[in-house]
Protein backbone atom coordinates (compact mmCIF):
# COMPACT_ATOMS: atom_id res chain seq x y z
CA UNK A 1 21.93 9.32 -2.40
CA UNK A 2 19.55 6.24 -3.21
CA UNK A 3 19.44 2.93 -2.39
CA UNK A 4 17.46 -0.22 -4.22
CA UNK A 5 17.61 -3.38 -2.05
CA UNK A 6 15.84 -6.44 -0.52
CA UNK A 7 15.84 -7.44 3.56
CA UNK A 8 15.19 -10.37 4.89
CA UNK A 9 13.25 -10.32 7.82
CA UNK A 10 13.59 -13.96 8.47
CA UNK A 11 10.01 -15.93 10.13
CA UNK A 12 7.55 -13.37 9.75
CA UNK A 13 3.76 -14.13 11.54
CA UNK A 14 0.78 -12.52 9.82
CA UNK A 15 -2.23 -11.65 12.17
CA UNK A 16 -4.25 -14.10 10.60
CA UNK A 17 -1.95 -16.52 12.48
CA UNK A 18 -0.24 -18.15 9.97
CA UNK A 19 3.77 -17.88 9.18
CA UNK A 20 6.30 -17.97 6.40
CA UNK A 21 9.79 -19.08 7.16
CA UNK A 22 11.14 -16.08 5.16
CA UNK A 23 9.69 -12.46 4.28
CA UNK A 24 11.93 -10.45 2.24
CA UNK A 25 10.80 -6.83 1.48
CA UNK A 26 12.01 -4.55 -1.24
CA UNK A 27 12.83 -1.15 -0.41
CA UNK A 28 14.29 2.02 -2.02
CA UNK A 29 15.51 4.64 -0.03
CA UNK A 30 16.00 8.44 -1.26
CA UNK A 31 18.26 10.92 0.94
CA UNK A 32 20.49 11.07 4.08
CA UNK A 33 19.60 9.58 7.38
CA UNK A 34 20.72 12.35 10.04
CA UNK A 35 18.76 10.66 13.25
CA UNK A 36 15.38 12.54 13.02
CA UNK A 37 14.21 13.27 9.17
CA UNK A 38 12.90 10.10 8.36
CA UNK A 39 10.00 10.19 5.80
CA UNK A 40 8.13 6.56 5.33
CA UNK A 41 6.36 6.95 1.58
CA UNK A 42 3.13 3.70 1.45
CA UNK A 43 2.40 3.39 -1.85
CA UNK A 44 -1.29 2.38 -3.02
CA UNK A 45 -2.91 -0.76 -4.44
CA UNK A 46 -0.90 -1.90 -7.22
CA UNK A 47 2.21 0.42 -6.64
CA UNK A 48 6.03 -0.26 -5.49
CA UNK A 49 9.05 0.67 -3.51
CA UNK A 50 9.78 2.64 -6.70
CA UNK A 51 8.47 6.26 -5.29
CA UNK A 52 10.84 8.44 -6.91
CA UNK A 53 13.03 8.64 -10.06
CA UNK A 54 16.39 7.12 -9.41
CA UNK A 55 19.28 8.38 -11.30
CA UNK A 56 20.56 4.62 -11.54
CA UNK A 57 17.74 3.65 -13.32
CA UNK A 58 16.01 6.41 -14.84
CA UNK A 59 11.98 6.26 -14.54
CA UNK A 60 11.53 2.84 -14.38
CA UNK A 61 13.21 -0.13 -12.99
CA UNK A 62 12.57 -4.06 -12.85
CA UNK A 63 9.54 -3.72 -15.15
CA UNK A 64 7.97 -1.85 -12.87
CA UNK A 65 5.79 0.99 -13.39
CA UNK A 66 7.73 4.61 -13.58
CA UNK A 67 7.93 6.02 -10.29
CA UNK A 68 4.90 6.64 -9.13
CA UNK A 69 4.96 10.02 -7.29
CA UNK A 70 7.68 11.07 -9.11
CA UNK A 71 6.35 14.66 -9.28
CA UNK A 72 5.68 14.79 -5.41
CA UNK A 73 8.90 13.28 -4.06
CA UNK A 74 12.65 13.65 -5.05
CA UNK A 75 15.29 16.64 -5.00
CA UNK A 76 13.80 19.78 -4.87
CA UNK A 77 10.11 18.38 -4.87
CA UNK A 78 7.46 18.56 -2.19
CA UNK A 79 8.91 15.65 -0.33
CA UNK A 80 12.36 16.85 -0.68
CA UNK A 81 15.06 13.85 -0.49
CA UNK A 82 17.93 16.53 -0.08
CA UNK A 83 16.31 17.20 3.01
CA UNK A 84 14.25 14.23 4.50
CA UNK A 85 15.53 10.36 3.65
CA UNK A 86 12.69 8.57 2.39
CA UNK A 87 11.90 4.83 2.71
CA UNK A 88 9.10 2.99 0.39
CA UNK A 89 8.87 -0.44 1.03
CA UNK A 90 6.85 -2.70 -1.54
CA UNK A 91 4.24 -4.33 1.05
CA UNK A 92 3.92 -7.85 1.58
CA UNK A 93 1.41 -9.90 -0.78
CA UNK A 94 2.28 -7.83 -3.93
CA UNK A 95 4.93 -8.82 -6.70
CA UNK A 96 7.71 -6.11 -6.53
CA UNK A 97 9.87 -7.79 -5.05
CA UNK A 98 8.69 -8.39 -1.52
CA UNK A 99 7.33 -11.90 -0.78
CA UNK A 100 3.95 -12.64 -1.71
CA UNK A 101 2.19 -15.48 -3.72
CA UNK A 102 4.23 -15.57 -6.94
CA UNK A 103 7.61 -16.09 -4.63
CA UNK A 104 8.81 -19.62 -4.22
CA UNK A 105 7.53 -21.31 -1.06
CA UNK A 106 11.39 -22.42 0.59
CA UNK A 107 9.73 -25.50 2.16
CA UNK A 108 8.18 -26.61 -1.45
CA UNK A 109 10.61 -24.50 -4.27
CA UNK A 110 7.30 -24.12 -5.82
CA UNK A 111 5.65 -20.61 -6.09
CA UNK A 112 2.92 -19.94 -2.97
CA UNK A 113 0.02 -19.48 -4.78
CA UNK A 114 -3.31 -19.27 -2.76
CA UNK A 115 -1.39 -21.27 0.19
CA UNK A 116 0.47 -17.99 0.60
CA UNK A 117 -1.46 -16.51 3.70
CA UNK A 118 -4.26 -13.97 4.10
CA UNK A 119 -2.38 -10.19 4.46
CA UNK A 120 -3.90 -7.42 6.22
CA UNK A 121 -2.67 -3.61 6.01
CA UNK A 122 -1.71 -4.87 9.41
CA UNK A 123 0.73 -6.87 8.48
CA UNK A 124 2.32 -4.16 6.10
CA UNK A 125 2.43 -1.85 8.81
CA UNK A 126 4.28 -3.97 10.62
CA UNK A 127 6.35 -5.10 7.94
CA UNK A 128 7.48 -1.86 7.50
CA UNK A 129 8.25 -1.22 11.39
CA UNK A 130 10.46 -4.04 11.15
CA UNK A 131 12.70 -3.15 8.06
CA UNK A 132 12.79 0.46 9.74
CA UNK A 133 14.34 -1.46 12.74
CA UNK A 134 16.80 -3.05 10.25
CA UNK A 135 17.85 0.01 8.99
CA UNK A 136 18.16 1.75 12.27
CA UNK A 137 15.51 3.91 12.18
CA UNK A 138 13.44 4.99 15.10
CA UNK A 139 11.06 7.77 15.40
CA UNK A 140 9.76 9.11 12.24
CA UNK A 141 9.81 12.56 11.40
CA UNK A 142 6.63 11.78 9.35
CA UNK A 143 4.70 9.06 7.56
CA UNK A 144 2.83 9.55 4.33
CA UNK A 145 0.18 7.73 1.63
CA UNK A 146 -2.14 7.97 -0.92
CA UNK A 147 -5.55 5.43 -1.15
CA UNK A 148 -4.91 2.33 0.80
CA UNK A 149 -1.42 3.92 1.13
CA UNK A 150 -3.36 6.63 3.20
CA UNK A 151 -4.89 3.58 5.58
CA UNK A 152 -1.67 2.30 6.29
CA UNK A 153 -1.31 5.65 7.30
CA UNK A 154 -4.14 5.49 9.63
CA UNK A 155 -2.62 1.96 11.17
CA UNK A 156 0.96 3.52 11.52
CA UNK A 157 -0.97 5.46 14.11
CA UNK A 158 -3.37 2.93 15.66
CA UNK A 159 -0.22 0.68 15.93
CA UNK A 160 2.53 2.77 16.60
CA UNK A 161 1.44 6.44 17.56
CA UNK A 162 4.51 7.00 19.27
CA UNK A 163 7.27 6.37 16.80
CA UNK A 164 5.32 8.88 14.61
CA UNK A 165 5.41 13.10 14.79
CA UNK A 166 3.57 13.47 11.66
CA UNK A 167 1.64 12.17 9.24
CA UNK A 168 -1.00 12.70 5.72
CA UNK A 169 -3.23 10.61 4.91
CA UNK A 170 -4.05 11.26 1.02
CA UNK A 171 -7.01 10.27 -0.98
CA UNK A 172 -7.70 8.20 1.79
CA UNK A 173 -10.27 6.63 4.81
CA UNK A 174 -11.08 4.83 7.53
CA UNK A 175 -12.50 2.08 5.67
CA UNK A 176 -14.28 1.32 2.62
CA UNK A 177 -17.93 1.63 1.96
CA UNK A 178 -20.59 -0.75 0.33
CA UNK A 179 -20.36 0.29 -3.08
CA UNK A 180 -16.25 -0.02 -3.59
CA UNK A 181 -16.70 -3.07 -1.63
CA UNK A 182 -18.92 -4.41 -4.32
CA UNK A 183 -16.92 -3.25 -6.86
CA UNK A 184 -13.98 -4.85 -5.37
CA UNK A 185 -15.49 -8.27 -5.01
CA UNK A 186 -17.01 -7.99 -9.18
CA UNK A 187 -13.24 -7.48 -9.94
CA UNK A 188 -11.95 -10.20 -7.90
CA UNK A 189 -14.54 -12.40 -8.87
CA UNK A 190 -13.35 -11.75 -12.86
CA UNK A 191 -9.85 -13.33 -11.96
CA UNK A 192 -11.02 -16.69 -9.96
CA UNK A 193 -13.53 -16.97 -12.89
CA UNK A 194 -10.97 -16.94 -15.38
CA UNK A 195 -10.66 -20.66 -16.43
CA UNK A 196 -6.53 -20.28 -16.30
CA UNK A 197 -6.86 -19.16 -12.78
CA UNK A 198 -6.95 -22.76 -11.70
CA UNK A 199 -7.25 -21.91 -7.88
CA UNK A 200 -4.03 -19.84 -7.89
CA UNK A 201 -1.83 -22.58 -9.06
CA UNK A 202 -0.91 -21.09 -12.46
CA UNK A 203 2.47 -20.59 -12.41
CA UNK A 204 3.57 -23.61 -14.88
CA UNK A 205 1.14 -22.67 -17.28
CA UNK A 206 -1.02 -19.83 -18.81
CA UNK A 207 -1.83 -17.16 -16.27
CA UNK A 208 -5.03 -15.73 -16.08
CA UNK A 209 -4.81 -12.58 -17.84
CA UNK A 210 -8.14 -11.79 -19.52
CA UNK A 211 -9.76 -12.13 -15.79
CA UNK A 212 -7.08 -9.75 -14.50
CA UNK A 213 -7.67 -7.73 -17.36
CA UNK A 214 -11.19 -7.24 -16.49
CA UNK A 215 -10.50 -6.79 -13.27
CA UNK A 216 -7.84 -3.49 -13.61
CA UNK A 217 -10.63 -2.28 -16.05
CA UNK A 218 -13.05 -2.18 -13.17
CA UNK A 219 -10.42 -0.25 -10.90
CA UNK A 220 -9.96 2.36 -13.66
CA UNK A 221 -13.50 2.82 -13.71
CA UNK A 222 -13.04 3.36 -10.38
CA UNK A 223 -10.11 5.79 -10.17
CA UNK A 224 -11.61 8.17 -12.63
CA UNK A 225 -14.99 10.76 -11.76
CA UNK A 226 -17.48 11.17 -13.94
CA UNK A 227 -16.62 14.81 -15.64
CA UNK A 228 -13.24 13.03 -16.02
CA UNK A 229 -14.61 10.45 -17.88
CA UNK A 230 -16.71 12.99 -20.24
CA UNK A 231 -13.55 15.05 -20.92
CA UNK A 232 -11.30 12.59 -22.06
CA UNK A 233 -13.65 10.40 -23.90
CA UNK A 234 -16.61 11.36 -24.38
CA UNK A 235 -18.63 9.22 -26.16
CA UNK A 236 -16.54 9.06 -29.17
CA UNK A 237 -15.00 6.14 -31.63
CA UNK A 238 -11.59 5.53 -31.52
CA UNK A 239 -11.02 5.92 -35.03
CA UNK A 240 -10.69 3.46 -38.29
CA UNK A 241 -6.93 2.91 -37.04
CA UNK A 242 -7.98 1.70 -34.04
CA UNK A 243 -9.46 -2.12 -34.24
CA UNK A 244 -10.19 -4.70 -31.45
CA UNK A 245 -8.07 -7.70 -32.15
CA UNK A 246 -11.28 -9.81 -31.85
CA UNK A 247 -14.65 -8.31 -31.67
CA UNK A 248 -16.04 -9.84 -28.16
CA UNK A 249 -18.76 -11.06 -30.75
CA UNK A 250 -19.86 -10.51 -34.23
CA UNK A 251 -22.56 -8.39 -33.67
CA UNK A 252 -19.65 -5.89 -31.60
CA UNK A 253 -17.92 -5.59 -35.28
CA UNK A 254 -21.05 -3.35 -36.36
CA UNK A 255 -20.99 -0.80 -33.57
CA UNK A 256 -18.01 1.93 -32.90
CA UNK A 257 -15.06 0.81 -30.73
CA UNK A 258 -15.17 3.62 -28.50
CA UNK A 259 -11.91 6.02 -27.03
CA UNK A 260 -13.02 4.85 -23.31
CA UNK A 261 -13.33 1.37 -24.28
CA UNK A 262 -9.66 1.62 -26.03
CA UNK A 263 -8.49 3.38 -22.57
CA UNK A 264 -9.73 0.70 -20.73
CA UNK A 265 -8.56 -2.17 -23.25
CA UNK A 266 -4.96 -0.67 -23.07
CA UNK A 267 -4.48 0.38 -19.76
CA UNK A 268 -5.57 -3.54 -19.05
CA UNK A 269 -2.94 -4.96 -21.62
CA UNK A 270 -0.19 -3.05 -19.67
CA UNK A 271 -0.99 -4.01 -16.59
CA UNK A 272 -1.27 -8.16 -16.72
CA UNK A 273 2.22 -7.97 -18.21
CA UNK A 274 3.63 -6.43 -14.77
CA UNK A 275 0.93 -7.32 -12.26
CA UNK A 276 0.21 -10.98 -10.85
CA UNK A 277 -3.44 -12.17 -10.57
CA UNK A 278 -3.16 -13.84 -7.28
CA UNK A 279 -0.98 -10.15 -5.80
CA UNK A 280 -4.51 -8.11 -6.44
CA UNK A 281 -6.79 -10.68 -4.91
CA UNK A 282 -3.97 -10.65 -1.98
CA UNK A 283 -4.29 -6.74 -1.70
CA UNK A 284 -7.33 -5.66 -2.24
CA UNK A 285 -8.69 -8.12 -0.18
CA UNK A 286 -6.61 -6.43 2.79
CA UNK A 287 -7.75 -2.60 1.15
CA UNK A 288 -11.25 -4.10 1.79
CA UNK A 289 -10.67 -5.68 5.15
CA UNK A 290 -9.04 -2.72 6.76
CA UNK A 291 -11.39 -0.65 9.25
CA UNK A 292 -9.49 1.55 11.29
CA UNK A 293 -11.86 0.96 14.56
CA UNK A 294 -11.66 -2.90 14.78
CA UNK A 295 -11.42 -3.66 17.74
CA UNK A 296 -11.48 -0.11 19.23
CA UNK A 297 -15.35 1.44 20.49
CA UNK A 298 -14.39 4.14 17.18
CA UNK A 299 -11.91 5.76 14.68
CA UNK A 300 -11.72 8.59 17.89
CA UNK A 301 -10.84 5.94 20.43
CA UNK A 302 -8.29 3.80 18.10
CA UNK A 303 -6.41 7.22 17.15
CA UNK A 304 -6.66 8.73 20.74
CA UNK A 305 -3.01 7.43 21.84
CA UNK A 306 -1.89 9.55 18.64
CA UNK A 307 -0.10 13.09 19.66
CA UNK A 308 1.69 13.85 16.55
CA UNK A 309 -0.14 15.80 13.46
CA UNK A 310 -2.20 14.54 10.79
CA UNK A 311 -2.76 16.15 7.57
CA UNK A 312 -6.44 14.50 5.73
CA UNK A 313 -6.03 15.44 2.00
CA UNK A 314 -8.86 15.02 0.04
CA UNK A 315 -9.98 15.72 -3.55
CA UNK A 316 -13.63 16.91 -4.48
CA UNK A 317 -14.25 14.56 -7.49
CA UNK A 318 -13.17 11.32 -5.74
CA UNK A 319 -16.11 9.14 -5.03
CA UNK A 320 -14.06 5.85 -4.42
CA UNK A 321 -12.36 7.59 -1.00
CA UNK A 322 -14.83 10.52 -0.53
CA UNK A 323 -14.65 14.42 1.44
CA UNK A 324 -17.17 13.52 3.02
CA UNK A 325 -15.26 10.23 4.63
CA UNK A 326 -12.54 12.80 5.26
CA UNK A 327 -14.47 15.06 7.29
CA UNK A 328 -15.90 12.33 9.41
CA UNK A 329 -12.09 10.91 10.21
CA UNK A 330 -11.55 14.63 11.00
CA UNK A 331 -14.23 15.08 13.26
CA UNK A 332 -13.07 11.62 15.10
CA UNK A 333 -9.53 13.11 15.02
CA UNK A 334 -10.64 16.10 16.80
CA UNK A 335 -13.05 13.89 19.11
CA UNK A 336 -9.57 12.30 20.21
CA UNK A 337 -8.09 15.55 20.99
CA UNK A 338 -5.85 14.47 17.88
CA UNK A 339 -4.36 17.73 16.13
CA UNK A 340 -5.22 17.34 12.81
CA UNK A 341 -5.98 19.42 9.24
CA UNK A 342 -8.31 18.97 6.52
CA UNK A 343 -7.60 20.08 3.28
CA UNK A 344 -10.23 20.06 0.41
CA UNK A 345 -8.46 20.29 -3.02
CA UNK A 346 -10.85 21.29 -6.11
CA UNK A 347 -10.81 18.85 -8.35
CA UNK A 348 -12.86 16.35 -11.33
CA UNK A 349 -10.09 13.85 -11.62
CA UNK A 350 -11.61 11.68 -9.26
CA UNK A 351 -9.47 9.22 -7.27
CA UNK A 352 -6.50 9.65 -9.56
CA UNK A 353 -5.99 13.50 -8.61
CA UNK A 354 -3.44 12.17 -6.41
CA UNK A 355 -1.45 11.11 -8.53
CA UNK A 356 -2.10 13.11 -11.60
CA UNK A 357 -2.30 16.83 -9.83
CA UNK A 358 1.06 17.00 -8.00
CA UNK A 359 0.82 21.01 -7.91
CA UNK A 360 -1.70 20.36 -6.03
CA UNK A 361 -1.12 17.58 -3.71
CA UNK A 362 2.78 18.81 -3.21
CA UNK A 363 2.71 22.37 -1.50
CA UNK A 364 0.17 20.73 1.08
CA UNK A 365 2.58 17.99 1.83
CA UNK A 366 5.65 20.32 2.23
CA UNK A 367 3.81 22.72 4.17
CA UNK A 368 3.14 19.70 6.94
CA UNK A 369 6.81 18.38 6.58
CA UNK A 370 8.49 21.67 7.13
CA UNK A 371 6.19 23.70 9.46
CA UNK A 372 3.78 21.13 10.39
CA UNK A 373 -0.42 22.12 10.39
CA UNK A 374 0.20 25.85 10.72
CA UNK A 375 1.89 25.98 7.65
CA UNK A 376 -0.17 28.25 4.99
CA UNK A 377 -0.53 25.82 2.62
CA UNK A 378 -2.20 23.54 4.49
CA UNK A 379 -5.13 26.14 6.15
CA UNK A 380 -5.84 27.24 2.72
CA UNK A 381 -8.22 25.12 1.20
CA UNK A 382 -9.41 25.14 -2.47
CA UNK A 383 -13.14 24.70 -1.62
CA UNK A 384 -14.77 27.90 -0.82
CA UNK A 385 -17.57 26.03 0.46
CA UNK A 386 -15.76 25.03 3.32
CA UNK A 387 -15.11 26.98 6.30
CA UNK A 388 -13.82 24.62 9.22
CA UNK A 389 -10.79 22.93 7.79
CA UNK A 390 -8.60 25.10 9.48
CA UNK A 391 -6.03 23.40 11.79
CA UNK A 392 -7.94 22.53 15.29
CA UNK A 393 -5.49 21.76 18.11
CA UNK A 394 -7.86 20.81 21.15
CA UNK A 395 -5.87 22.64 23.53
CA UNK A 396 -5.95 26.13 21.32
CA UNK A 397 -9.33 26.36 19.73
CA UNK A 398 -12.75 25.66 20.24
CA UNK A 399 -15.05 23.90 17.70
C-alpha cells in the first residue's frame, strides 16, 4: 500500500524568522500504519520523497530521479514496508514538490526566487514533525538517513528525543568540516557566477545551467574516494566516439577527453534538467549550517535528553562524512549515557557507498529495526581494525 501526495501545512515560520503564507510538502508513504511501526526515511542533498519503487509508477516518477534507496527500502528489503509504514517527505527549499524557491510566491504569483527564506535542517525537521501530525502519527518506531539525511537524523533527536525509539544515522555527522565547507562554497559560488543566474530571478528566462553544472561536478568529486576514482576511470580517453560538443578552448581539442571528465560532463547534463539552481544554494547552505551542538555546551549535552537507540553507520572510504567523525559522535553519544552502535563498513566507494552498497548498508539497518543494537548485524563490524564498536549501553557496560 503506497501513497504519493502533497499537504498543506498552511503559515509555516522558519527559524531564521521569516514566514510563508503556505508550505506544502510532498510525501510518499510505503506500508500500513498499525499505531507503533512508523519508519521516517530523510533523504540527502539533492534527493526526494521518492524512497522506494512504487508499483504506480515504476522507478521513477515526476521527472524525478529513480528511487533512491530502492535497494534498501520496499517489500521484502531491509526497511521492509510489509512490516513498518514508511514516510519520506521532500524537505522544504528543494524542487520535488515541496515549497521552495522555484514555487510561486501566493502574495506575488511570481516564483520566490532568492526572496524565498533562508532553510535550516531545522526547519525540515520540523517540517516533517508537522506532516507526521497531519497524518496522525505520533511516536516513531524509528527514524533513518543517509548524508545530510543522517543530520536530520541527529536534529530529530536534539528536537524531539521523545517521539523517537530509534534511529541510524548513515554516512553521516555532526557537522561539516573546513574542507567540504570550502568545497561547498566553490560550488555555490559556480551558480551565482553564472551570468543567467541574475540574482535568483531566472525563471522567465534562461536558467543558469552551466554554473549548476559545475557545481554537481564538484559534488561528484566529492561523493566518490580516491581508489574509486582510479577504478572506474583511470586516467583513460573516452574514446573517438566520444566528443565534447565544444572544446572549452581550442587548445582542449588537442588533448584526450578523458572517461572521468565524460562522467562528470554527463552526470552534470542530467542533473540541471531535474534540479533547480536556486534549490542547491537553498540546501546546501542548510547541510553547511547545521552543527548539532548550537546552542548546547556539546554534541553529548544536545543528545543527552535522547533515550532511544542510535545506530552510526559509517563507510571506510568516505572522506566527505568521515569514521573518524563517527567515532567522535559515538564517543559524545556514550558521554550522554545515549545507547548507541557504531558500525564500520569496509569500503572504497567513498561517500556514495550508501547508496551504491545496499548489501551492505541493509542487514545493519534491519538488524536495528527488528531487534534494535543487540542485533548481530549491527555488533559485527567489517573493519578488523576496530575493536570498540560493540553496542555500549551506559547502564550495562563499562568503557
Amino acid at each position: 500500500m503506497t501513497t504519493k501526495d502533497t499537504v498543506d501545512l498552511g503559515e509555516f515560520q522558519f527559524l531564521c524568522g521569516e514566514s510563508i503564507p503556505s508550505l506544502e510538502v510532498a510525501y510518499e508513504t510505503y506500508g500500513e500504519f498499525d499505531g507503533t511501526n512508523a519508519v521516517v526515511v530523510c533523504h540527502a542533498l539533492t534527493g526526494s520523497a521518492h524512497v522506494a519503487r512504487r508499483p504506480d509508477a515504476g522507478d521513477r516518477t515526476a521527472g524525478q530521479a529513480r528511487a533512491w534507496w530502492g535497494d534498501v527500502v520496499g517489500p521484502g528489503k531491509a526497511v521492509d514496508t510489509t512490516e513498518y509504514y514508511v514516510i519520506c517527505a521532500n524537505v522544504p527549499g528543494s524542487c520535488y514538490g515541496t515549497t521552495g524557491p522555484s514555487s510561486t510566491n501566493p502574495e506575488t504569483g511570481e516564483p520566490y526566487g532568492t526572496e524565498f527564506p533562508p532553510v535550516t535542517v531545522g526547519d525540515w525537521t520540523r517540517a516533517q514533525r508537522a506532516l507526521l501530525d497531519e497524518l496522525g502519527v505520533g511516536r516513531l518506531h524509528a527514524v533513518v538517513g543517509g548524508s545530510v539525511g543522517g543530520m536530520n537524523v541527529l536534529d530529530w533527536l536534539r528536537r524531539y528525543p521523545d517521539d523517537v525509539e530509534r534511529a541510524a544515522a548513515v554516512a553521516a555527522a555532526p557537522r561539516l568540516d573546513a574542507q567540504c565547507l570550502a568545497l561547498d562554497t566553490v560550488a555555490r559560488r559556480a551558480i551565482t557566477s553564472d551570468p543567467n543566474w541574475n540574482g535568483g530571478h531566472y525563471y522567465h528566462g534562461p536558467d543558469p545551467k552551466e554554473g549548476l553544472a559545475r557545481a554537481r561536478q564538484i559534488g561528484h568529486i566529492m561523493y566518490l574516494s580516491k581508489s574509486s576514482m582510479g577504478r572506474k576511470f583511470g586516467r583513460r580517453s573516452a574514446g573517438r566516439e566520444t566528443v565534447r560538443e565544444e572544446p572549452p578552448d581550442p587548445a582542449a581539442a588537442f588533448f584526450a577527453y578523458r572517461e572521468v571528465e565524460s562522467y562528470l560532463d554527463y552526470q552534470a547534463e542530467k542533473f540541471v534538467d531535474r534540479f533547480d539552481a536556486n534549490s542547491y544554494l537553498y540546501l546546501t547552505r542548510a547541510m553547511d549550517d547545521f552543527d548539532l551542538a548550537a546552542g548546547y555546551e556539546s554534541d553529548a549535552d544536545a543528545l543527552a535528553a535522547f533515550e532511544g537507540e542510535l545506530l552510526v553507520l559509517s563507510f571506510t572510504g568516505d572522506w566527505h562524512f568521515t569514521v573518524d567523525q563517527s567515532d567522535a559522535l559515538s564517543d559524545q553519544c556514550r558521554e550522554a549515557g545515549v545507547d548507541v552502535a557504531h558500525h564500520v563498513v569496509e569500503s572504497d566507494h567513498g561517500h556514495d557507498a550508501f547508496l551504491v552498497e545496499p548489501e551492505k548498508v541493509g542487514p545493519p539497518l534491519s538488524g536495528l529495526l527488528a531487534e534494535g543494537l543487540s542485533a548481530r548485524a549491527i555488533t559485527d563490524t567489517e573493519d578488523p581494525e576496530v575493536d570498540d564498536f560493540a553496542p555500549v549501553h551506559a547502564s550495562l557496560f563499562s568503557e
